[in-house]
C-alpha atoms as a PDB file:
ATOM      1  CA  UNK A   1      19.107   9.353  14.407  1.00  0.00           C
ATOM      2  CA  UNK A   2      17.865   8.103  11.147  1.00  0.00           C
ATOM      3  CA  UNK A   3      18.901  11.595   9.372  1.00  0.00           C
ATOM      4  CA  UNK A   4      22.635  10.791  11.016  1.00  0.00           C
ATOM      5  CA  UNK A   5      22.609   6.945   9.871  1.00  0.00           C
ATOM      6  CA  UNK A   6      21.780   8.150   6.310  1.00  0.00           C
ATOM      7  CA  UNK A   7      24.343  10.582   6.168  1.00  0.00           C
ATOM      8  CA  UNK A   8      26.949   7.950   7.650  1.00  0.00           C
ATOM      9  CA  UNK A   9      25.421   5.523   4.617  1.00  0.00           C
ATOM     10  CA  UNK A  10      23.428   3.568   6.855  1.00  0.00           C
ATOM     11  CA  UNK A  11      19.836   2.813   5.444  1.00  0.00           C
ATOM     12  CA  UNK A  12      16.883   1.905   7.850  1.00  0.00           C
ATOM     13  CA  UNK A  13      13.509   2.664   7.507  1.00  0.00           C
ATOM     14  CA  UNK A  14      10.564   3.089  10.510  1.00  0.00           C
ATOM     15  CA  UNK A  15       9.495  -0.300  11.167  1.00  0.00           C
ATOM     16  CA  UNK A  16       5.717   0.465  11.298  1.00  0.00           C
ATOM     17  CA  UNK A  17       4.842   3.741  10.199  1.00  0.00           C
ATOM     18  CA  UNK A  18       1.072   3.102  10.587  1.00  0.00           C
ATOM     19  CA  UNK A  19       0.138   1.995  14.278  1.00  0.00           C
ATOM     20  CA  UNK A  20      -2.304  -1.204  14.086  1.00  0.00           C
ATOM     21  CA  UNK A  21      -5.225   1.117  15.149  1.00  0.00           C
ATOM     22  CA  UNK A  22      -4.809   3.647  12.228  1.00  0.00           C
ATOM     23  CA  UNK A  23      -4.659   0.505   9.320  1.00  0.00           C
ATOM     24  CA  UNK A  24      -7.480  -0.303   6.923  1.00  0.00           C
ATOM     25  CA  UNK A  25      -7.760  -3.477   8.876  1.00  0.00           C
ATOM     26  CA  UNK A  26      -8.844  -1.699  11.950  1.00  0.00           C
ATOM     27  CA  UNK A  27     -11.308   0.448  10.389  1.00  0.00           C
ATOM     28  CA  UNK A  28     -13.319   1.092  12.956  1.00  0.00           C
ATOM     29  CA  UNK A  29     -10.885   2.296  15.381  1.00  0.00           C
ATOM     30  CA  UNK A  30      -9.363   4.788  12.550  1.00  0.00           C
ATOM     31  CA  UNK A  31     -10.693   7.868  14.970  1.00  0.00           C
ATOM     32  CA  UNK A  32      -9.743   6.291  17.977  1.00  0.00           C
ATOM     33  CA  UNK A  33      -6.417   7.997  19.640  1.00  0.00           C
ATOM     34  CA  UNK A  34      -3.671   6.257  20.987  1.00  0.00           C
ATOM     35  CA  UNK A  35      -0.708   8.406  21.209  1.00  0.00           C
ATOM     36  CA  UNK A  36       2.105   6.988  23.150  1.00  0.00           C
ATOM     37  CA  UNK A  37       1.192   4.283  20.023  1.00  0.00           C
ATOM     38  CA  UNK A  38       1.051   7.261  17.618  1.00  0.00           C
ATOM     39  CA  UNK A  39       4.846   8.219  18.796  1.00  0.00           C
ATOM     40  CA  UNK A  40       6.319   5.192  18.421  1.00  0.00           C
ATOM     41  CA  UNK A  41       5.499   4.425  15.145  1.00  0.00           C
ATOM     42  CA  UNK A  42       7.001   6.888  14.056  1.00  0.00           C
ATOM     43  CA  UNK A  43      10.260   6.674  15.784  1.00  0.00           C
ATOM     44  CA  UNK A  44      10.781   2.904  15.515  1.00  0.00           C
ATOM     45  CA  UNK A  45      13.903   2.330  13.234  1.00  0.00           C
ATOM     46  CA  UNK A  46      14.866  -1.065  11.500  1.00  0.00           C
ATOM     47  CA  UNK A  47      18.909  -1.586  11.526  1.00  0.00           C
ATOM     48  CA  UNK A  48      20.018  -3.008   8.667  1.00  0.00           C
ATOM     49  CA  UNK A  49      20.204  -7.098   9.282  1.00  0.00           C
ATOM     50  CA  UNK A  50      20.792  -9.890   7.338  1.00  0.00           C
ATOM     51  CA  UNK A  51      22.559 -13.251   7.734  1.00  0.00           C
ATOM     52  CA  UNK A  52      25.027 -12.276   4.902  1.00  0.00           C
ATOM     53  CA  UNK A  53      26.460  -8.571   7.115  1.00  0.00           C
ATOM     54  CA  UNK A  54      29.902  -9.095   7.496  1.00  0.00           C
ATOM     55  CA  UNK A  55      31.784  -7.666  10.869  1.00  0.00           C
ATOM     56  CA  UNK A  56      32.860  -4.660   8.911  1.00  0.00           C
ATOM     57  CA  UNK A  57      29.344  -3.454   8.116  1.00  0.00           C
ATOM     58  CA  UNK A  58      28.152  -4.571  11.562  1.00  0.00           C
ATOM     59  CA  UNK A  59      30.953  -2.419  13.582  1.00  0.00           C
ATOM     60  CA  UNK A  60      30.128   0.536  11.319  1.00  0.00           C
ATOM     61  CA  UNK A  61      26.489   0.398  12.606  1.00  0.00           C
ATOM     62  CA  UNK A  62      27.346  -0.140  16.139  1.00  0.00           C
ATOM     63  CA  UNK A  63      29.814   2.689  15.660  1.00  0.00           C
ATOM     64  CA  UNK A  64      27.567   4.917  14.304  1.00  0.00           C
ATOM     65  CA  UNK A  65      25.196   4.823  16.670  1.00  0.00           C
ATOM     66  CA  UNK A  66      27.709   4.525  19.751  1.00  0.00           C
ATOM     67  CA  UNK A  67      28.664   8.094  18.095  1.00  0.00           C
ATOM     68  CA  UNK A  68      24.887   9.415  18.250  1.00  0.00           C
END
């Protein structure tokens, strides 16, 4: 989905690409496995959103992704 966003010009990005367990913060759990966690991190997308979209912009996303 994010490949077909992009190539309809609509930017996102994966909202957390590093799963809490896997951060520096979490050190000590670096070698632990959690991969239903794992997954989703890396599928997670963030829509473009803003106060300032206009309906335009908004129907193109909801259009492109109705279309996916």
């Amino acid at each position: 989905m994010q490949q077909y966003l992009k190539e309809n010009g609509i930017e996102t990005l994966i909202h957390y690409p590093v799963p809490p367990h896997k951060q520096k913060a979490y050190e000590k759990m670096n070698n632990v496995s959690f991969p239903i966690s794992e997954e989703i991190h890396k599928e997670v997308l963030s829509l473009p959103m803003n106060p300032n979209l206009d309906k335009k912009v908004i129907s193109q996303v909801v259009n492109a992704i109705n279309i996916f």
